[in-house]
PDB file of N, CA and C in Angstrom:
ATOM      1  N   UNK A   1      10.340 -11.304  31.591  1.00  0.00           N
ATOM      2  CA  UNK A   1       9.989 -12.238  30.539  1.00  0.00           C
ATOM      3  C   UNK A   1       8.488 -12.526  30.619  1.00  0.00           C
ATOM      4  N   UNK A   2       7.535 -12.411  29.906  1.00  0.00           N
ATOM      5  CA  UNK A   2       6.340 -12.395  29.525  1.00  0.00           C
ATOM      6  C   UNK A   2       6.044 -13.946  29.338  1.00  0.00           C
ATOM      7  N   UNK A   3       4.799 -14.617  30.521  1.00  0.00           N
ATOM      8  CA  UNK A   3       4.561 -15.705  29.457  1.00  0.00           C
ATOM      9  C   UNK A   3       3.696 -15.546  28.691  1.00  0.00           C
ATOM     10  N   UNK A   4       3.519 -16.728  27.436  1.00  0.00           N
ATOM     11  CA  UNK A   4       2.823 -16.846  26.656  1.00  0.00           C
ATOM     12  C   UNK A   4       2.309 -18.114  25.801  1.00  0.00           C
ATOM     13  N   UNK A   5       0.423 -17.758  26.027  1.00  0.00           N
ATOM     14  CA  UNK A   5       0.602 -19.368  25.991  1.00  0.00           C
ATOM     15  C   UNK A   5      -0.515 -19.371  24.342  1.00  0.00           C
ATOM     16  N   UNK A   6      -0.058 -20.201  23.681  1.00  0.00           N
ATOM     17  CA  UNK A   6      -0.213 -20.113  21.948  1.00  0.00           C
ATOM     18  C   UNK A   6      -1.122 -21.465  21.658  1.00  0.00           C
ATOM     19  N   UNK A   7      -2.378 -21.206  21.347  1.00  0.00           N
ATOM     20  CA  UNK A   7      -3.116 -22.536  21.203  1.00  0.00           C
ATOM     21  C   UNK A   7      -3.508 -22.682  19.448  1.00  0.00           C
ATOM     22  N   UNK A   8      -3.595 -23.611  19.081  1.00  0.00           N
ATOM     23  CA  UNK A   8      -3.553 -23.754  17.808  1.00  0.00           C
ATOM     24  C   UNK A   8      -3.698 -25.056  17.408  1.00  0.00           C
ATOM     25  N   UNK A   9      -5.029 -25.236  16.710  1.00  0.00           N
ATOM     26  CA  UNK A   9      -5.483 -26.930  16.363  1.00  0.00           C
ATOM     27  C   UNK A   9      -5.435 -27.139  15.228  1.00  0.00           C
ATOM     28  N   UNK A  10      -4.015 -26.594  14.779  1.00  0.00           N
ATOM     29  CA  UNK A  10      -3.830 -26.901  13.343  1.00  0.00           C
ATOM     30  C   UNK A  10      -2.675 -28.377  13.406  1.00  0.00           C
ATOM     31  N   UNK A  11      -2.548 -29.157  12.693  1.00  0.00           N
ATOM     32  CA  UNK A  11      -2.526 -30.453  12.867  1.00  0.00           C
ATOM     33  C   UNK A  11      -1.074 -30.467  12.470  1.00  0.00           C
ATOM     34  N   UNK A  12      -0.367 -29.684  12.049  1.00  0.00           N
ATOM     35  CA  UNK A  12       0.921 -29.599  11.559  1.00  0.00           C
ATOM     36  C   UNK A  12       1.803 -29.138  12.999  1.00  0.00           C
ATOM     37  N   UNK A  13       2.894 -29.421  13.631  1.00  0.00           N
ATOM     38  CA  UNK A  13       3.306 -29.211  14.638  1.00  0.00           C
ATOM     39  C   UNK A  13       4.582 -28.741  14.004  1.00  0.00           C
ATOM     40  N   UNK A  14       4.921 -28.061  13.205  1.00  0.00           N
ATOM     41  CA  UNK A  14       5.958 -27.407  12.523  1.00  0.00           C
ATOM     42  C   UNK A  14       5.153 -25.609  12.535  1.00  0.00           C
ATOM     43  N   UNK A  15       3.662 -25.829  12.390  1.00  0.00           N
ATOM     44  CA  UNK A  15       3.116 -24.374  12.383  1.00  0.00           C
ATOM     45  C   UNK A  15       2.927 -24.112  13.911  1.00  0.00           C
ATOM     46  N   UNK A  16       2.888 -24.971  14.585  1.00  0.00           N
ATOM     47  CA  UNK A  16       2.402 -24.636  15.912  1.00  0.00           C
ATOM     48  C   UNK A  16       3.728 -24.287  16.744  1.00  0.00           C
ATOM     49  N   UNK A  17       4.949 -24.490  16.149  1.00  0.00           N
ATOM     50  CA  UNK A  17       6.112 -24.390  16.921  1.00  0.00           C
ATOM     51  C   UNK A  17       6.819 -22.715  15.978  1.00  0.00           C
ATOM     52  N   UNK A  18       5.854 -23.050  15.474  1.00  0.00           N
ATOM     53  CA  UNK A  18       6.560 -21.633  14.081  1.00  0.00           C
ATOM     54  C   UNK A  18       6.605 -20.306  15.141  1.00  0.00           C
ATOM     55  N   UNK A  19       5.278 -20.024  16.074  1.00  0.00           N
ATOM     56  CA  UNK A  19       4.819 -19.056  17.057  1.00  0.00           C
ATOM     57  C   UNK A  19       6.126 -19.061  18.180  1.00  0.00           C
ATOM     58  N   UNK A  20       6.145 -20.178  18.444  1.00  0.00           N
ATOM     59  CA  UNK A  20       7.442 -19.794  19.778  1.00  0.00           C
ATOM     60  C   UNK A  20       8.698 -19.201  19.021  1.00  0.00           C
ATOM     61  N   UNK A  21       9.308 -20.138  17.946  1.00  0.00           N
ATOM     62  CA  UNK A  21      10.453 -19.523  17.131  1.00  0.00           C
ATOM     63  C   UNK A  21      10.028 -17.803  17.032  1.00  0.00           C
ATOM     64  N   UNK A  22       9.133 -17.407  16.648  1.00  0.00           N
ATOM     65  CA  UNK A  22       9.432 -16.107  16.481  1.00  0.00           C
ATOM     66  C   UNK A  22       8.892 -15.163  18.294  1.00  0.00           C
ATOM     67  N   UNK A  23       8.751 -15.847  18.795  1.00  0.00           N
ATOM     68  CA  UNK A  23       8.468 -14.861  20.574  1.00  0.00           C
ATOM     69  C   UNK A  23       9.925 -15.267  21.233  1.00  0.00           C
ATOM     70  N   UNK A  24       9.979 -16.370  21.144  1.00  0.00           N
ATOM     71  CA  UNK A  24      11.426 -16.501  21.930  1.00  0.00           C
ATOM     72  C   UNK A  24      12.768 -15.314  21.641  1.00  0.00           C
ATOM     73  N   UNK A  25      12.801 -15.231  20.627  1.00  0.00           N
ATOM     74  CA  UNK A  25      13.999 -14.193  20.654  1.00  0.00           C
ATOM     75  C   UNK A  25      13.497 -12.597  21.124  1.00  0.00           C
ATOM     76  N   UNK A  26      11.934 -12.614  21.692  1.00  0.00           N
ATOM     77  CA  UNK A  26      11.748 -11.621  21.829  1.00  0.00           C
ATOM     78  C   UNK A  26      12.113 -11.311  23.321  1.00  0.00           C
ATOM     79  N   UNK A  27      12.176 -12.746  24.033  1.00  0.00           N
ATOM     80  CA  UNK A  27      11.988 -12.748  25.320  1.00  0.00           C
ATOM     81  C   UNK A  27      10.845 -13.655  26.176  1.00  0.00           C
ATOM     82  N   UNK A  28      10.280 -13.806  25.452  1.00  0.00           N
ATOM     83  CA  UNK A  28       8.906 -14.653  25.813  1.00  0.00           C
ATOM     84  C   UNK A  28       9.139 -15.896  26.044  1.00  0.00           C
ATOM     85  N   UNK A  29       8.380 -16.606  26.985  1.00  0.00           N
ATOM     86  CA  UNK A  29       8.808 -18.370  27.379  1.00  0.00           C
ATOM     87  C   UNK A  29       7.170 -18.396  27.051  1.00  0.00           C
ATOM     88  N   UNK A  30       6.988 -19.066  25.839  1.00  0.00           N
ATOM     89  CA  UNK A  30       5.716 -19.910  25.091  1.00  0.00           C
ATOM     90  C   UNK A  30       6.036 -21.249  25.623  1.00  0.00           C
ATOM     91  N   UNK A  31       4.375 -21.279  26.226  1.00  0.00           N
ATOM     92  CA  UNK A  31       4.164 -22.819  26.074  1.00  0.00           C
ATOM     93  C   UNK A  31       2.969 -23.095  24.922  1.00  0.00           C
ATOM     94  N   UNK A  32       2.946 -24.147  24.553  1.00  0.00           N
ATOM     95  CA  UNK A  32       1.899 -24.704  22.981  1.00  0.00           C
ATOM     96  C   UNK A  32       1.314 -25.380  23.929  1.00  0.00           C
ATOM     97  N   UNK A  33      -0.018 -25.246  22.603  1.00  0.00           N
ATOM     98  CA  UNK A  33      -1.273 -26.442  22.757  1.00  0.00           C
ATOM     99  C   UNK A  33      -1.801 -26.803  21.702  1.00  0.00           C
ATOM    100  N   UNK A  34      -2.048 -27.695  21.425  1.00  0.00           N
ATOM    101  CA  UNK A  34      -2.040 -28.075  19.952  1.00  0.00           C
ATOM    102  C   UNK A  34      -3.896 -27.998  19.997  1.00  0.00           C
ATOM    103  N   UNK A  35      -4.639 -28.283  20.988  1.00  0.00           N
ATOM    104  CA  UNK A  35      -5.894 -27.910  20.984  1.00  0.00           C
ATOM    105  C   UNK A  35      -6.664 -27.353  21.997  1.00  0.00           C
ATOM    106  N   UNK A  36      -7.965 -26.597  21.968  1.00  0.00           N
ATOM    107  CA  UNK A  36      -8.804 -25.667  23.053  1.00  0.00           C
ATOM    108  C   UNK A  36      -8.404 -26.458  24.398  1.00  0.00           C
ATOM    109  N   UNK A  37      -8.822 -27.777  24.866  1.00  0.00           N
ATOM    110  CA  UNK A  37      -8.780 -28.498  26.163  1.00  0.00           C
ATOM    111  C   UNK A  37      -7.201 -28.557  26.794  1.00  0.00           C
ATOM    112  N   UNK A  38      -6.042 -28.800  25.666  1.00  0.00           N
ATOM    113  CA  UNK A  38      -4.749 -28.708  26.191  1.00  0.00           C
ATOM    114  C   UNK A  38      -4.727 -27.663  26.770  1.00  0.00           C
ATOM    115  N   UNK A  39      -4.994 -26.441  25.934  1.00  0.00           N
ATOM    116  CA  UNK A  39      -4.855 -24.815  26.646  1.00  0.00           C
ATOM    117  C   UNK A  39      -5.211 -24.605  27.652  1.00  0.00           C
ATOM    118  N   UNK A  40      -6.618 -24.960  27.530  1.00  0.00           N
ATOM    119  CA  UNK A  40      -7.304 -24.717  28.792  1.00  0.00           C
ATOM    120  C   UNK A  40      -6.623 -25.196  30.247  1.00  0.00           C
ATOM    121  N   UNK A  41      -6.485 -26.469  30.058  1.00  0.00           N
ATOM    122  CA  UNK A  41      -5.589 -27.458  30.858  1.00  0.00           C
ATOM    123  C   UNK A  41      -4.127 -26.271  31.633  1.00  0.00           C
ATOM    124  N   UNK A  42      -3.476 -25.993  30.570  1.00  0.00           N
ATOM    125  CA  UNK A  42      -2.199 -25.691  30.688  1.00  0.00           C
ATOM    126  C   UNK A  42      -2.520 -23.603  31.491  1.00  0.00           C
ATOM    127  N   UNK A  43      -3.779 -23.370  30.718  1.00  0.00           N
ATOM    128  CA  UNK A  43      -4.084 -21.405  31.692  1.00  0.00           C
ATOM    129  C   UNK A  43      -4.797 -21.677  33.008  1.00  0.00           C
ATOM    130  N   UNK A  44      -5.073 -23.100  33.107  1.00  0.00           N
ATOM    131  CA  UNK A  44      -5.544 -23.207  34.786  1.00  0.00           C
ATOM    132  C   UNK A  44      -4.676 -23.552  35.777  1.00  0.00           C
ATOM    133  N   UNK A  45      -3.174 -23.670  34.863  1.00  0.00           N
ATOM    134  CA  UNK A  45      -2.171 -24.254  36.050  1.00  0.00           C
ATOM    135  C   UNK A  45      -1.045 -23.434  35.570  1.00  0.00           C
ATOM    136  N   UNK A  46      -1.202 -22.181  34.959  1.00  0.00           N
ATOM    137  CA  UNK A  46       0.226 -21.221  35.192  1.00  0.00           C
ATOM    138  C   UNK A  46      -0.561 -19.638  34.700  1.00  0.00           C
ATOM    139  N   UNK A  47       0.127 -18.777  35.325  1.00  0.00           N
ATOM    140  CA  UNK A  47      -0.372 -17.797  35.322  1.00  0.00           C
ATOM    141  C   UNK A  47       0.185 -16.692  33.977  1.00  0.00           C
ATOM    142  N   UNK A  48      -0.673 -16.828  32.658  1.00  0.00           N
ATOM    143  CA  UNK A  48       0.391 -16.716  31.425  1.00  0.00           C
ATOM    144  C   UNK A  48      -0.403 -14.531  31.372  1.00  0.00           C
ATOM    145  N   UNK A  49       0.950 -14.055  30.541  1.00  0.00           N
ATOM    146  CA  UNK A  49       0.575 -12.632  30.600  1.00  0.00           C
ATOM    147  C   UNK A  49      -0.688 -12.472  28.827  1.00  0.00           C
ATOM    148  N   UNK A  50      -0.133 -13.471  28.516  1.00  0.00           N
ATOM    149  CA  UNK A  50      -0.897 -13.461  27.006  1.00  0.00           C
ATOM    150  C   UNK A  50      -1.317 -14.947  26.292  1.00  0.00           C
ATOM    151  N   UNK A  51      -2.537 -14.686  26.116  1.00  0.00           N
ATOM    152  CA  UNK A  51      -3.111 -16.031  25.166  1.00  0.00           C
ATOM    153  C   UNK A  51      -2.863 -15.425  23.876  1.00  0.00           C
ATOM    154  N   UNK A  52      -2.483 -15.953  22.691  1.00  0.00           N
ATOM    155  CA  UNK A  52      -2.773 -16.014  21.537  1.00  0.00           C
ATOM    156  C   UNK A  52      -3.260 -17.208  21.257  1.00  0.00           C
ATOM    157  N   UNK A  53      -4.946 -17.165  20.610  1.00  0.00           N
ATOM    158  CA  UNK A  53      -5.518 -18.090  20.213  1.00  0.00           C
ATOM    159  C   UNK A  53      -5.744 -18.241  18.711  1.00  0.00           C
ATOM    160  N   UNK A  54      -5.388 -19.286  17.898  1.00  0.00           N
ATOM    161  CA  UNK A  54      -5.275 -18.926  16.695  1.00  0.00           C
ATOM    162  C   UNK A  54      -7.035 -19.654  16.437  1.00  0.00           C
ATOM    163  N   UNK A  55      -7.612 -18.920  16.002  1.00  0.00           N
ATOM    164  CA  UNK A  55      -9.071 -18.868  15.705  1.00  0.00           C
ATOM    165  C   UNK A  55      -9.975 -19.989  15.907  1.00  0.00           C
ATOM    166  N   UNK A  56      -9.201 -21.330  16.326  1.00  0.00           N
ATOM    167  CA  UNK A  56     -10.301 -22.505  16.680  1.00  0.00           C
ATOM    168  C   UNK A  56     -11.247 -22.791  16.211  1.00  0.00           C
ATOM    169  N   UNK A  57     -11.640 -22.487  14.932  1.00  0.00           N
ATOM    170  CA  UNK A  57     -12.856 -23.083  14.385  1.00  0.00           C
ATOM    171  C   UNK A  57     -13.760 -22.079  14.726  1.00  0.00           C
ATOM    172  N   UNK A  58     -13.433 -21.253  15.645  1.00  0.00           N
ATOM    173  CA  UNK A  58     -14.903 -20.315  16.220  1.00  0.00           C
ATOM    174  C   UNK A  58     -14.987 -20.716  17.547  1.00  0.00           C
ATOM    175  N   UNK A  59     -14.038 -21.480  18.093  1.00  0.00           N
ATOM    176  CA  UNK A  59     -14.376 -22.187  19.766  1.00  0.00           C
ATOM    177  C   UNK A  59     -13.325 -21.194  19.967  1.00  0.00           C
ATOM    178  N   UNK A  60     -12.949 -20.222  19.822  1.00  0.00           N
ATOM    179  CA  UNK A  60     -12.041 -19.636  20.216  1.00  0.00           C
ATOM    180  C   UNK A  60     -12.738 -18.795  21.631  1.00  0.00           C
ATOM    181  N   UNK A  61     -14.292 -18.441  21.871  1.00  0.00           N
ATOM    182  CA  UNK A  61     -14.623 -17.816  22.741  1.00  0.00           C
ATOM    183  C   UNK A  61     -15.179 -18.628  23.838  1.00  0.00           C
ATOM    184  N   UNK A  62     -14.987 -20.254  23.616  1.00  0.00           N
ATOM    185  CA  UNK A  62     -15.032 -20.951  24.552  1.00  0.00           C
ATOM    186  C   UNK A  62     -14.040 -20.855  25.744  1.00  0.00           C
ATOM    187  N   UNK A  63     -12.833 -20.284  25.310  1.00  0.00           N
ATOM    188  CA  UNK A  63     -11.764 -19.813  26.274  1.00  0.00           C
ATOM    189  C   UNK A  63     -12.174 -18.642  27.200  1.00  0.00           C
ATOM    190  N   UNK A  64     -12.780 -17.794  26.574  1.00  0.00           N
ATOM    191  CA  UNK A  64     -13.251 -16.560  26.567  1.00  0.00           C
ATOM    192  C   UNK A  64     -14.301 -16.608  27.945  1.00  0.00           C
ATOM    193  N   UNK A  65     -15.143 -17.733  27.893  1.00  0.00           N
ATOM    194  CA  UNK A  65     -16.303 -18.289  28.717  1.00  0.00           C
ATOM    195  C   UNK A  65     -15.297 -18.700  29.906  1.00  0.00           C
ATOM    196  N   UNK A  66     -14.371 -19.161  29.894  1.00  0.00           N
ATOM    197  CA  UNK A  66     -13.452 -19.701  30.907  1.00  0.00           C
ATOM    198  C   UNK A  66     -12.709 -18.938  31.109  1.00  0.00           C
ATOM    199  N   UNK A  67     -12.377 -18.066  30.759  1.00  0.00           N
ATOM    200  CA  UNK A  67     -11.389 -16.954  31.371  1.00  0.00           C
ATOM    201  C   UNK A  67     -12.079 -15.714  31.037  1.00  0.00           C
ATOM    202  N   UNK A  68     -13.269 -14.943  31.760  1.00  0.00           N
ATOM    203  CA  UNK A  68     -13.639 -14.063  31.367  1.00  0.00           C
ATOM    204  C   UNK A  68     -12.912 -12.764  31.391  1.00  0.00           C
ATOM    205  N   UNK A  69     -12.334 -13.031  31.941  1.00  0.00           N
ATOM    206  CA  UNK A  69     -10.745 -11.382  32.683  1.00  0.00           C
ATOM    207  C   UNK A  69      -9.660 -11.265  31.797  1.00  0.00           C
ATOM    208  N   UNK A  70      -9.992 -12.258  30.380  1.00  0.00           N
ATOM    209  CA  UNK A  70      -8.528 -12.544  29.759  1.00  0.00           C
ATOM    210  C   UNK A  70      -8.604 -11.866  28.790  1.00  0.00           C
ATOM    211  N   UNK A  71      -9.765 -10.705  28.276  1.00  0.00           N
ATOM    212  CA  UNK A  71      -9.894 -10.312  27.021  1.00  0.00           C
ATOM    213  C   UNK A  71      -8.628  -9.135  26.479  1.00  0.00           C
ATOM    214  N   UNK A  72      -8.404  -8.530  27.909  1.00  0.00           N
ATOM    215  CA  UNK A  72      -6.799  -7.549  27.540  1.00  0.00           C
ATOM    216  C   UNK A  72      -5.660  -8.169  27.744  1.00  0.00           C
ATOM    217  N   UNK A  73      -5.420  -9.741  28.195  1.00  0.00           N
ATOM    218  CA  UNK A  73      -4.201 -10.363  27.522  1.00  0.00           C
ATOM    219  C   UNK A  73      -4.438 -11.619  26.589  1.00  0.00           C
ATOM    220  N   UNK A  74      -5.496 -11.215  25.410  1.00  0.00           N
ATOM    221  CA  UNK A  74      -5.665 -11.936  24.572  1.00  0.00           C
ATOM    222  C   UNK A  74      -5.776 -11.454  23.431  1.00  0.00           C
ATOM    223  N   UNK A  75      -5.213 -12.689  21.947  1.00  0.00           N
ATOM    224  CA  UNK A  75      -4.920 -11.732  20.803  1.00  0.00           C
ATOM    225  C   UNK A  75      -5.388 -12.839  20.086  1.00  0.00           C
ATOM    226  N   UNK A  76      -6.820 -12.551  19.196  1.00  0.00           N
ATOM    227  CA  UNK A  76      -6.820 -13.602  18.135  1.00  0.00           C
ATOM    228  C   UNK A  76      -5.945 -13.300  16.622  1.00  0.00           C
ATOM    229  N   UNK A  77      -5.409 -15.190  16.196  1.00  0.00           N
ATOM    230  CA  UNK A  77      -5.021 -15.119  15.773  1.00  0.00           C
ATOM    231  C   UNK A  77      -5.560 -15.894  14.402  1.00  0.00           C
ATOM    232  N   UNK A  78      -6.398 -14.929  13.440  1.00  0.00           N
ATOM    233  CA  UNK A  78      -7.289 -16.180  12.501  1.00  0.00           C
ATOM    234  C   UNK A  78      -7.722 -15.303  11.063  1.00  0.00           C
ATOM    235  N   UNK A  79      -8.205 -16.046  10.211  1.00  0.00           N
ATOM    236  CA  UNK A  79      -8.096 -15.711   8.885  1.00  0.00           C
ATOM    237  C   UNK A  79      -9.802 -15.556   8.405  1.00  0.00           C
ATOM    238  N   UNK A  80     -10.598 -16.542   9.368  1.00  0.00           N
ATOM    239  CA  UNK A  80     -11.951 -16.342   9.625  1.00  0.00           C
ATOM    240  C   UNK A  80     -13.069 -14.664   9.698  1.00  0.00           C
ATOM    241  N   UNK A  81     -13.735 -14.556   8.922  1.00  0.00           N
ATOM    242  CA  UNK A  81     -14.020 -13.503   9.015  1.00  0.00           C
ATOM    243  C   UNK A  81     -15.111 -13.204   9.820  1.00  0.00           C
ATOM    244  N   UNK A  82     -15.378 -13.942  10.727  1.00  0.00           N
ATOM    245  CA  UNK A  82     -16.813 -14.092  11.640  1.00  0.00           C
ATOM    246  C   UNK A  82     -15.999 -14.245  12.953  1.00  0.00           C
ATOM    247  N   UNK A  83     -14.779 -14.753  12.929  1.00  0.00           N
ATOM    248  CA  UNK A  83     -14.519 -14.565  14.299  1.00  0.00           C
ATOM    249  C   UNK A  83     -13.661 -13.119  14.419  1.00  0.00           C
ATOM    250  N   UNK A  84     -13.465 -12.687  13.210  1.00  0.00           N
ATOM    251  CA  UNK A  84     -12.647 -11.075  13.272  1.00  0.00           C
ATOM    252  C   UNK A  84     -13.768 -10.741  13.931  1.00  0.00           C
ATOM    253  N   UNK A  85     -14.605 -10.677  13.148  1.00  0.00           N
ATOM    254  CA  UNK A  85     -15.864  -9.541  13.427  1.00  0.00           C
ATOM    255  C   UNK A  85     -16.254  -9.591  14.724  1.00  0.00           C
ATOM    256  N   UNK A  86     -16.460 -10.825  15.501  1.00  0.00           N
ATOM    257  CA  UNK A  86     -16.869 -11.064  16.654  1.00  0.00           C
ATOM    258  C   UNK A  86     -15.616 -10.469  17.726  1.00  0.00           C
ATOM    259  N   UNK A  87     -14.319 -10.498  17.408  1.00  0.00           N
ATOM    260  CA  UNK A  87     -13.593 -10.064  18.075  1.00  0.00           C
ATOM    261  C   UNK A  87     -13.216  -8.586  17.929  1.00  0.00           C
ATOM    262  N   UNK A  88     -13.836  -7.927  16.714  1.00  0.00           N
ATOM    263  CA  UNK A  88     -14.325  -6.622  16.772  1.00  0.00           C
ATOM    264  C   UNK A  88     -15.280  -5.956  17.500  1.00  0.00           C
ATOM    265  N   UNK A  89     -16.017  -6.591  17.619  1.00  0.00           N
ATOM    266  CA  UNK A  89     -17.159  -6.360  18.720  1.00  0.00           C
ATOM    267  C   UNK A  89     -16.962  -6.486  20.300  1.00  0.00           C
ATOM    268  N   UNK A  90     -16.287  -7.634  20.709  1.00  0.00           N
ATOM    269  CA  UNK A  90     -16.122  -7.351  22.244  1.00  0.00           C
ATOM    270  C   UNK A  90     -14.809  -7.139  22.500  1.00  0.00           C
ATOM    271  N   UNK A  91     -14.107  -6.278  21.347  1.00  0.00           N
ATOM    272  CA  UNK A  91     -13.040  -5.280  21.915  1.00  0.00           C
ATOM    273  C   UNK A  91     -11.697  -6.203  21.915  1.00  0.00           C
ATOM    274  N   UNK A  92     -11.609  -7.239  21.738  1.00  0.00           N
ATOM    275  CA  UNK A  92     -10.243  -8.466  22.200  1.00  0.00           C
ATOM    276  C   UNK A  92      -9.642  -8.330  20.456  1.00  0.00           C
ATOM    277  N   UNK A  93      -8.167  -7.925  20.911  1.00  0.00           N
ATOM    278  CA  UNK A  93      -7.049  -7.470  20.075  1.00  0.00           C
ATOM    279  C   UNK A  93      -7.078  -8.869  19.247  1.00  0.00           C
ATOM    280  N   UNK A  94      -7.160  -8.520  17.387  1.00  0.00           N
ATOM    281  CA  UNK A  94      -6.573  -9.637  16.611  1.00  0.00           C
ATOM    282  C   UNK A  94      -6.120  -9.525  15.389  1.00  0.00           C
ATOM    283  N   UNK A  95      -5.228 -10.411  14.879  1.00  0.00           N
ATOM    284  CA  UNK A  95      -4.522 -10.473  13.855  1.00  0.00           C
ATOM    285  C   UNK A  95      -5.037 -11.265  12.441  1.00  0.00           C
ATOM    286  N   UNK A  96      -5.037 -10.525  11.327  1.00  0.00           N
ATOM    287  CA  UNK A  96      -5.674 -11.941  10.323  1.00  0.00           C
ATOM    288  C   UNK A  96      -4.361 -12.297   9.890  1.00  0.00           C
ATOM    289  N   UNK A  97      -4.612 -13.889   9.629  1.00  0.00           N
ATOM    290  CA  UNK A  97      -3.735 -14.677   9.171  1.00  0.00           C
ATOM    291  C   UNK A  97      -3.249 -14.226   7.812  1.00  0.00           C
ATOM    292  N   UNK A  98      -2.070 -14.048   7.348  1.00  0.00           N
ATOM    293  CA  UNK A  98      -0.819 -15.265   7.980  1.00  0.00           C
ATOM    294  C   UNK A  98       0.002 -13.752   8.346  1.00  0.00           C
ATOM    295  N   UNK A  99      -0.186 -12.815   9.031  1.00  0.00           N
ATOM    296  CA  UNK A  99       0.443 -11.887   9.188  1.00  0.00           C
ATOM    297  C   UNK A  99       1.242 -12.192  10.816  1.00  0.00           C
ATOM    298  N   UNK A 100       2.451 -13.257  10.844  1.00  0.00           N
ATOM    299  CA  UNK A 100       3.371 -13.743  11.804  1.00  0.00           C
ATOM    300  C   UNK A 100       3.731 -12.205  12.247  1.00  0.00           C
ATOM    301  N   UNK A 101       4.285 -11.323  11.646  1.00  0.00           N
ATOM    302  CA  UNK A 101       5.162 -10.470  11.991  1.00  0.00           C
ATOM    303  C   UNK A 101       4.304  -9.576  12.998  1.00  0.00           C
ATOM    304  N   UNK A 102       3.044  -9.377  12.164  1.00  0.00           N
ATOM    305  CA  UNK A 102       1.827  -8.681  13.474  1.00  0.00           C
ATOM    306  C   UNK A 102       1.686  -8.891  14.886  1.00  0.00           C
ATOM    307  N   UNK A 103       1.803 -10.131  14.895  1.00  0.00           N
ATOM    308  CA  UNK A 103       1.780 -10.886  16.075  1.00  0.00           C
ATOM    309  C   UNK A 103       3.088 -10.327  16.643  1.00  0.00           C
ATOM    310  N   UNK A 104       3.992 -10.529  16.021  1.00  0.00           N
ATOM    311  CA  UNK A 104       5.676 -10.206  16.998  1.00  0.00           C
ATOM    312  C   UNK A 104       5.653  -8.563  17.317  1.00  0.00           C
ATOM    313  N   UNK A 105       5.001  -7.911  16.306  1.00  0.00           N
ATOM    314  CA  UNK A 105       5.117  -6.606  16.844  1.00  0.00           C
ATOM    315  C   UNK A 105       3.831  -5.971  17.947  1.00  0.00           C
ATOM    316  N   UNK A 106       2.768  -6.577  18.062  1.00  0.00           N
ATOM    317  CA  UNK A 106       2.199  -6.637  19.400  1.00  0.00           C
ATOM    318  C   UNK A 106       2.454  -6.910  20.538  1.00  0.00           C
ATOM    319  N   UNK A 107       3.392  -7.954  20.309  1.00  0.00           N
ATOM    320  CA  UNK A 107       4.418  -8.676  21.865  1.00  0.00           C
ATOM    321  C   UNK A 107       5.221  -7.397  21.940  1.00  0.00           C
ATOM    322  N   UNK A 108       5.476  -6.982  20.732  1.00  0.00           N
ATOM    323  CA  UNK A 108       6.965  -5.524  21.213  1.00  0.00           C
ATOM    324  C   UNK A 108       5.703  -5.021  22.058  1.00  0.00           C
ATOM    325  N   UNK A 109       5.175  -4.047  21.865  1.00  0.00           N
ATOM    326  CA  UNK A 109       4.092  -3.050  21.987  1.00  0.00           C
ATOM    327  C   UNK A 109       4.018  -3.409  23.279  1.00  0.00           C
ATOM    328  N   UNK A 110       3.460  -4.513  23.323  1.00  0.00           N
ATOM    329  CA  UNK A 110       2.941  -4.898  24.968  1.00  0.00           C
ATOM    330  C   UNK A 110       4.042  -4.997  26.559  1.00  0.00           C
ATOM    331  N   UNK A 111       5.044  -5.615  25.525  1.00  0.00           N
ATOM    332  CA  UNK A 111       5.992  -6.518  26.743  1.00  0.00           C
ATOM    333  C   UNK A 111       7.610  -5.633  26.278  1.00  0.00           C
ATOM    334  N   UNK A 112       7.435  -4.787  25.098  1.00  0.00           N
ATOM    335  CA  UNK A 112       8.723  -4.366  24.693  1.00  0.00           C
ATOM    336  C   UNK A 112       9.218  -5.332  24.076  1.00  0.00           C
ATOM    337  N   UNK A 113      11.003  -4.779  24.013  1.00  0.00           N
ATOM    338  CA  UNK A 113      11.746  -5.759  22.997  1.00  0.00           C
ATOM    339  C   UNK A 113      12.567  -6.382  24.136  1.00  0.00           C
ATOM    340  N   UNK A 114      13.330  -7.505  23.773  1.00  0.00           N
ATOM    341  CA  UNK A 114      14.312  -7.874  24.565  1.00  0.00           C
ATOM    342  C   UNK A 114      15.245  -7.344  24.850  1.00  0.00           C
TER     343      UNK A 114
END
């Protein structure tokens, strides 16, 4: 079972729980963070196989600064076209929004199916 830890400072906690509903049946034990400092908080005290960061405003590479080793179990997740690009550039796997299913079929890819 793969962990996975899903940060997302979108203010609706129905979208932020939307991510586990679709990893859990994959196999995955998600923990949430509703913002950058929770996350952070929560990848310094468990050892997760995958961040998905959903684009943070662009603080998304503030994680990045704090976990420099995390760029091959990390997947942005954002609709932003400056943080695509930026995450085109230093190589870290991402998804543009609202493509949910992308996301689930990268977890296959990575961790398999259940």
């Amino acid at each position: 079972m793969a962990k996975v830890l899903y940060i997302d400072d979108d203010e609706s906690p129905t979208l932020l729980k939307a991510m586990a509903r679709l990893l859990k049946p994959e196999g995955a034990e998600v923990d949430l963070a509703s913002d950058l400092a929770s996350g952070l908080a929560l990848a310094r005290q468990k050892d997760y196989d995958l961040f998905i960061l959903d684009g943070l405003e662009g603080k998304c590479w503030d994680f990045g600064r704090e976990f420099p080793a995390s760029c091959e179990r990390t997947l942005i997740f954002s609709s932003n076209i400056r943080v695509i690009a930026t995450a085109q550039r230093l190589g870290v796997f991402y998804v543009e929004k609202p493509e949910y299913e992308q996301v689930v079929d990268f977890y296959r890819l990575r961790f398999g199916k259940k």
